[in-house]
Protein backbone atom coordinates (compact mmCIF):
# COMPACT_ATOMS: atom_id res chain seq x y z
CA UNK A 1 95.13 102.37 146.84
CA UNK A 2 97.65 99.99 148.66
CA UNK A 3 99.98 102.02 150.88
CA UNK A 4 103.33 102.08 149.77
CA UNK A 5 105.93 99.33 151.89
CA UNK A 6 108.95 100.89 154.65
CA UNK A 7 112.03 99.27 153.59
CA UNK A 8 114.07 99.21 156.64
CA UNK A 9 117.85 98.45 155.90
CA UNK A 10 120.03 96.69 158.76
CA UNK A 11 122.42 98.50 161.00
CA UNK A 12 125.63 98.65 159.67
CA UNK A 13 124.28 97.82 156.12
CA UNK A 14 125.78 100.08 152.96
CA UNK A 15 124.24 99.88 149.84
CA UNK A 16 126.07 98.54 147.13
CA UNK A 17 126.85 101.75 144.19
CA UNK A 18 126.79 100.89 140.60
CA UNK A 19 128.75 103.40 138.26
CA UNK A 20 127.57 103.52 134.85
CA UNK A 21 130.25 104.28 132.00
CA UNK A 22 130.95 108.43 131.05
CA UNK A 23 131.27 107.73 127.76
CA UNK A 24 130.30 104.50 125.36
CA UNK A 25 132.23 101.07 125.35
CA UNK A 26 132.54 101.73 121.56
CA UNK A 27 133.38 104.64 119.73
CA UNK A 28 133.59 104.35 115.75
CA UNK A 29 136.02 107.07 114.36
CA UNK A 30 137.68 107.29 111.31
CA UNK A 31 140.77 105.67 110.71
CA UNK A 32 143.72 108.04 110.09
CA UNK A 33 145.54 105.71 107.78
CA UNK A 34 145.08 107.18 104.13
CA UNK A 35 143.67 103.78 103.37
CA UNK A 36 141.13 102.89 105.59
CA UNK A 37 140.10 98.92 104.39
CA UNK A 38 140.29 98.21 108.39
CA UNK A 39 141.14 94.39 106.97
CA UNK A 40 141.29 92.87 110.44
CA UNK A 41 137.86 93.86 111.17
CA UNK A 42 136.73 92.20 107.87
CA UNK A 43 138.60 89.17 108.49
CA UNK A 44 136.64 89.30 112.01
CA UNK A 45 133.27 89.22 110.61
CA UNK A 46 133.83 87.08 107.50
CA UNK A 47 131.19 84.67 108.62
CA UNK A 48 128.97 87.85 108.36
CA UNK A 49 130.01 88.60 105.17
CA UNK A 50 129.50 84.92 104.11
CA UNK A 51 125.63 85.07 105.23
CA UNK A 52 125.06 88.33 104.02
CA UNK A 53 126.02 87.33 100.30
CA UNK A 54 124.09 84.32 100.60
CA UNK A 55 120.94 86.30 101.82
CA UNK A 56 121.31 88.60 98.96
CA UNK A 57 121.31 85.81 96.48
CA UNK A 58 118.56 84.04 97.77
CA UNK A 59 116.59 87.06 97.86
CA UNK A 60 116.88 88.15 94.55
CA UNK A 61 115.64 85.25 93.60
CA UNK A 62 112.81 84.08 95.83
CA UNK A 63 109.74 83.92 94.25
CA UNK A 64 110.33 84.38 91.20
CA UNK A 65 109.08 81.68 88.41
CA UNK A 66 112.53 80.98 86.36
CA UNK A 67 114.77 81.64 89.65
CA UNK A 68 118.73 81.84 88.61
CA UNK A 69 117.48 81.90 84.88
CA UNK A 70 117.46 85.68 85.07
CA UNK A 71 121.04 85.48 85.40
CA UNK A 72 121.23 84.22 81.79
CA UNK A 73 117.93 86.54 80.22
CA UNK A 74 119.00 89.57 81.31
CA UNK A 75 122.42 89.31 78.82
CA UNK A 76 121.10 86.72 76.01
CA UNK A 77 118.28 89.02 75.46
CA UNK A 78 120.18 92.23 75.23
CA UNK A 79 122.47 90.15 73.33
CA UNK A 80 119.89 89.18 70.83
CA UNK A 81 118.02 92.86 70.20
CA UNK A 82 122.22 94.13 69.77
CA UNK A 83 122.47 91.89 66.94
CA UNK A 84 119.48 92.65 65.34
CA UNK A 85 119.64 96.48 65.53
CA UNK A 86 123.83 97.49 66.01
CA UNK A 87 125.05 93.48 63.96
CA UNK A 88 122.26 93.09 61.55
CA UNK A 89 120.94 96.52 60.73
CA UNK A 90 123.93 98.93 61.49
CA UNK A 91 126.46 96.62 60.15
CA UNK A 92 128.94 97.37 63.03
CA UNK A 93 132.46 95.54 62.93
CA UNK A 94 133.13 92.48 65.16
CA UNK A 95 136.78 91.87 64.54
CA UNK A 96 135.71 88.86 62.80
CA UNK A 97 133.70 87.13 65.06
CA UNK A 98 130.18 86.40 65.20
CA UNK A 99 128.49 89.35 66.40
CA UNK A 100 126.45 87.70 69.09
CA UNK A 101 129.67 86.35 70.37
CA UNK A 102 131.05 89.91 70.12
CA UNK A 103 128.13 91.52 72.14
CA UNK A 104 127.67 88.61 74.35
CA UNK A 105 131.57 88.18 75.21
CA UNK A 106 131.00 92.43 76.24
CA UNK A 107 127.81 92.48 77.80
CA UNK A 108 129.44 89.87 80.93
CA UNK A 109 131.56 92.01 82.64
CA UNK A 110 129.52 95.04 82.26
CA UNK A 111 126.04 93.00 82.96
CA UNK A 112 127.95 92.12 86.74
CA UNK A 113 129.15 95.66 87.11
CA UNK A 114 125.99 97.22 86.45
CA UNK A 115 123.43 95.14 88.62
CA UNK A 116 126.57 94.80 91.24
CA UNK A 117 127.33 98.76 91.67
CA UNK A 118 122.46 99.09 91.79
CA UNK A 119 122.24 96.52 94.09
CA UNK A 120 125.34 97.68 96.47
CA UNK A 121 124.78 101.60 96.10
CA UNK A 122 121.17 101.10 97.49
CA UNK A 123 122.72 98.17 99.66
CA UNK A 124 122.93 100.48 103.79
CA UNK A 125 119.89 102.37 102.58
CA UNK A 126 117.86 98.34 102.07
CA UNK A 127 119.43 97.21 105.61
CA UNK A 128 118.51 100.41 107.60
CA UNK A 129 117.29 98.84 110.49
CA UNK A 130 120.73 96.05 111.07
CA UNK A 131 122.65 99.39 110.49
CA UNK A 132 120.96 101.03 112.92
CA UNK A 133 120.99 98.58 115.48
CA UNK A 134 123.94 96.61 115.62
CA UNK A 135 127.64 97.08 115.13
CA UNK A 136 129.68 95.41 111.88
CA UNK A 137 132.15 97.01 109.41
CA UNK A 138 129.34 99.09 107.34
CA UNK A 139 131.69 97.78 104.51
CA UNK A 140 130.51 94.79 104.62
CA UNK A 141 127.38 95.49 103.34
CA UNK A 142 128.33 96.68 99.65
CA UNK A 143 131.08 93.98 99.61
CA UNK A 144 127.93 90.90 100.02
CA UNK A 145 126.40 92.71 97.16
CA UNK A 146 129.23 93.05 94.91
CA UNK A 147 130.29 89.12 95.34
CA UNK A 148 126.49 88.17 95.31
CA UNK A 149 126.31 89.47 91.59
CA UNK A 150 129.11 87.10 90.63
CA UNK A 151 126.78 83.82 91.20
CA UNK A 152 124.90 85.45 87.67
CA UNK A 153 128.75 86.15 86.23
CA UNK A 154 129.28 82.45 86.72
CA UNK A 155 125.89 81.14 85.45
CA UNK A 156 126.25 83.78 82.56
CA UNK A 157 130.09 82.27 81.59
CA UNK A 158 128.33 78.99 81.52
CA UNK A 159 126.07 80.20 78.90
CA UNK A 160 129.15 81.73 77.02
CA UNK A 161 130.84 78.63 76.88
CA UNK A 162 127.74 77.00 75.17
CA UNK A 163 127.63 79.88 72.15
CA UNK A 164 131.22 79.38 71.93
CA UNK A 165 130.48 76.09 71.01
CA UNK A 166 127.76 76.62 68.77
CA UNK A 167 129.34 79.10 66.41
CA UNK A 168 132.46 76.82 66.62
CA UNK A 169 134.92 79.48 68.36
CA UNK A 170 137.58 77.41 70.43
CA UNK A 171 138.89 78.67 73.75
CA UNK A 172 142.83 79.73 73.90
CA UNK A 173 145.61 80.45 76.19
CA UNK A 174 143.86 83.57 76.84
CA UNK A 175 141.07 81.86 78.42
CA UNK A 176 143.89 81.70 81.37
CA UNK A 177 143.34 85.74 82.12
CA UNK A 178 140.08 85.25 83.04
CA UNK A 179 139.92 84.80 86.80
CA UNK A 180 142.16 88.07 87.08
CA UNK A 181 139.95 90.09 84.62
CA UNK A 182 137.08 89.07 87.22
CA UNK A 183 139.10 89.78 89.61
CA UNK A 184 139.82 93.52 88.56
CA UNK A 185 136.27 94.25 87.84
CA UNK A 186 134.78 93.26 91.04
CA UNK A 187 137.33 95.56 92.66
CA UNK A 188 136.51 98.22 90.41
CA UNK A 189 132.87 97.60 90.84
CA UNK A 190 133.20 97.29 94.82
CA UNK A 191 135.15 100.84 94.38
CA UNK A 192 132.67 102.67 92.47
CA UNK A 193 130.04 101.02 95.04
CA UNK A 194 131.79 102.38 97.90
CA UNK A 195 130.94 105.48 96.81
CA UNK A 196 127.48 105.56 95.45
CA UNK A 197 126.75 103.49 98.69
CA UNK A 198 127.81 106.10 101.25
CA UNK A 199 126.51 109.02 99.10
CA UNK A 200 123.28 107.53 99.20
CA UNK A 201 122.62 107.15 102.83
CA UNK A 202 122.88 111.64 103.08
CA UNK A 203 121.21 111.90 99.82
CA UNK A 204 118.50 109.50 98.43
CA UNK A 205 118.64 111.00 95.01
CA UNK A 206 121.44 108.66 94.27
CA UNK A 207 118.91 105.62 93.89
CA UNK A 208 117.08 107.58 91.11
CA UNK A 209 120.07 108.63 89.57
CA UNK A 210 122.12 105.48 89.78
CA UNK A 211 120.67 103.44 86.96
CA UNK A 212 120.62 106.34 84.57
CA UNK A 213 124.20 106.92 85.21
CA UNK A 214 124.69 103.09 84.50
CA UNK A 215 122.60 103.67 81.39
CA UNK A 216 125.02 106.94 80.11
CA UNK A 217 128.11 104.85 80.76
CA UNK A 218 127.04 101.88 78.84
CA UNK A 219 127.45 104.05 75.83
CA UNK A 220 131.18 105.25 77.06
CA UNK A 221 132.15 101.51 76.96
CA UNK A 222 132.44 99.33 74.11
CA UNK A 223 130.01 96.66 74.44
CA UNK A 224 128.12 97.33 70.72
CA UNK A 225 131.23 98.66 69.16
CA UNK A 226 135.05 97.46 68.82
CA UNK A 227 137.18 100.19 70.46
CA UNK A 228 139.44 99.76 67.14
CA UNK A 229 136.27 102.06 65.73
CA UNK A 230 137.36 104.84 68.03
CA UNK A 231 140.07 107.01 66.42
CA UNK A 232 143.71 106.69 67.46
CA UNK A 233 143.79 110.66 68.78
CA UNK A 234 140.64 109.67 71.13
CA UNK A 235 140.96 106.27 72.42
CA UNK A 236 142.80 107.52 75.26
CA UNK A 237 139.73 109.38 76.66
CA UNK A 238 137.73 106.20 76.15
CA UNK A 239 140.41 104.26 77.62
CA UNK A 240 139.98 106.34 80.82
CA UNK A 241 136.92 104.89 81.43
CA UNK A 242 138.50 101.65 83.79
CA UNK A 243 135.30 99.30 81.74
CA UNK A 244 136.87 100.01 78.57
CA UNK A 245 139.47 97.84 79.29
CA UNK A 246 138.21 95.28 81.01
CA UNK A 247 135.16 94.45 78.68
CA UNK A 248 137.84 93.88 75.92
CA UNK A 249 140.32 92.05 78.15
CA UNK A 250 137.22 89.85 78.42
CA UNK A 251 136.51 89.47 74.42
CA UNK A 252 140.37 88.76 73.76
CA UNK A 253 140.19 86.35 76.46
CA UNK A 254 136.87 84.70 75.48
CA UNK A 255 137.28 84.71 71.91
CA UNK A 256 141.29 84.97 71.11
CA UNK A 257 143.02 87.96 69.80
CA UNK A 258 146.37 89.99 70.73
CA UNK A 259 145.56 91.63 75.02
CA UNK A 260 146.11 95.52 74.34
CA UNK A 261 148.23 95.40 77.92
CA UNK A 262 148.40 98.90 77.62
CA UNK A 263 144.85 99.27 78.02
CA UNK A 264 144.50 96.63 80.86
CA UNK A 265 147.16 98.62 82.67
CA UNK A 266 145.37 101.85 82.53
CA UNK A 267 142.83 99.79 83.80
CA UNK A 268 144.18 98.23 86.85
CA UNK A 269 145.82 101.77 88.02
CA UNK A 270 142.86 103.53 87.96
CA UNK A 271 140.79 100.91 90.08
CA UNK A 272 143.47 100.61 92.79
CA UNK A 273 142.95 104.13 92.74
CA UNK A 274 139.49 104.57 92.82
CA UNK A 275 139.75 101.58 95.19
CA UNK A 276 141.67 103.57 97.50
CA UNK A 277 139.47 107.34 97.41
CA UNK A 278 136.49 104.59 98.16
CA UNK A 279 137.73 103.17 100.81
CA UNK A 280 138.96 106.21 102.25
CA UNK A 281 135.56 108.40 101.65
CA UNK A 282 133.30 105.15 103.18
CA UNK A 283 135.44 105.03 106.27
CA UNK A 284 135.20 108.94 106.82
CA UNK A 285 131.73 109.08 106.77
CA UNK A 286 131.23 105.85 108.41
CA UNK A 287 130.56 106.95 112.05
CA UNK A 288 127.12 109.21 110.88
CA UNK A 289 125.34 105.89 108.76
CA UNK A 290 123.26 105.09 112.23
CA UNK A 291 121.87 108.72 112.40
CA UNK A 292 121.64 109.82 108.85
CA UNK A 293 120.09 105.96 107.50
């Protein structure tokens, strides 16, 4: 065994110290604003943001033998067994359209907000070890999911455009309240995301419960019925559900017909509200994603 070396210093010589930091250089704590969006950090780490949607999009699709097409089965295939069983079969009223316009023209929006609020609730839980790892507003995370669904909105409209066509159902003026009806429901879905998203990192029953939540509130929205079916006394409880409407903003603005702006103002209140509470809950529980995930 090779005897250990005798450093011998020069006289006069003092060894340089090297202090090491009491505490960490960064310390994530919740903000005490009573919304906490933190905007400047998300402006910071847009490029992030940008990359992150792009990886999500390109993942969902890799692989796979039809690609983007999915983005168009998914609806037109639901679209086609509602008209069979609900148009067909159960006779349900379209407002005097077409009913595969009706179901199609409802099924959009909610197709987005559904795979958008899956894919972002199980979005930190997917992306454990970045979290883990590295520093970036956790928020960023759900948001790449939520605007990575709206690449199938915009193949989906596409389609819409086309069955428009074929039944012979001409676009409006209406067609002009489009961009802000997508614009409402992503907010609403990154708000219920925010949520499910956080919840899911302290308990993983959230990813088993998710899609049969999705599945129960399908049925509290009306995508196979017009909400003029509801009675007058109880459309306001149906109406509380923010989808409600938003899916028939989207039919009135797809297929013509008189915007019930009462409805679509319910609407917008309660996202900006739910908006808020989401924002507020994700930032609070921020700081314990690294230990918990």
């Amino acid at each position: 065994m090779a005897e250990p070396e005798l450093l011998i210093e020069p006289q006069g010589y003092s060894r340089p110290s090297v202090s090491l930091p009491e505490k960490p250089l960064l310390v994530m704590v919740p903000s005490k604003r009573w919304v906490a969006l933190d905007l400047r950090s998300l402006w910071t780490f847009r490029d992030l943001l940008y990359f992150l949607t792009l990886r999500d999009v390109k993942i969902r699709y890799k692989q796979t033998a039809l690609g983007v097409a999915w983005a168009v089965l998914q609806p037109l295939l639901t679209m086609l067994i509602f008209t069979l069983f609900f148009g067909r079969v159960a006779k349900i009223p379209s407002n005097g359209h077409p009913y595969a316009l009706f179901a199609f023209a409802g099924l959009l929006p909610w197709t987005f907000f559904a795979n958008a609020i899956t894919n972002s609730g199980n979005s930190l839980v997917n992306n454990a070890a970045l979290i883990s790892k590295v520093y970036f507003p956790r928020l960023i995370m759900p948001s790449a999911a939520v605007l990575a669904s709206l690449v199938d909105l915009a193949v989906s409209l596409v389609l819409m455009f086309g069955l428009a066509a074929f039944y012979g159902v001409g676009m409006s003026l209406n067609i002009l309240a489009l961009p802000a009806l997508i614009l409402l429901t992503t907010l609403l879905a990154l708000a219920v995301s925010l949520f499910f998203a956080a919840l899911n990192v302290k308990y993983r029953d959230v990813r088993y419960a998710l899609p049969f939540l999705v599945q129960l509130a399908m049925f509290a929205t009306p995508i196979i019925y017009p909400i003029s079916m509801v009675p007058q006394r109880w459309r306001w409880a149906l109406l509380l559900n923010p989808m409600a409407g938003l899916v028939e903003g989207f039919r009135v603005s797809l297929l013509g017909g008189q915007f019930d702006l009462p409805g679509l103002e319910l609407a917008s209140a309660i996202t900006i509200i739910l908006l808020a509470l989401g924002a507020y809950y994700f930032r609070s529980v921020e700081r314990s994603f690294a230990d918990l995930i």
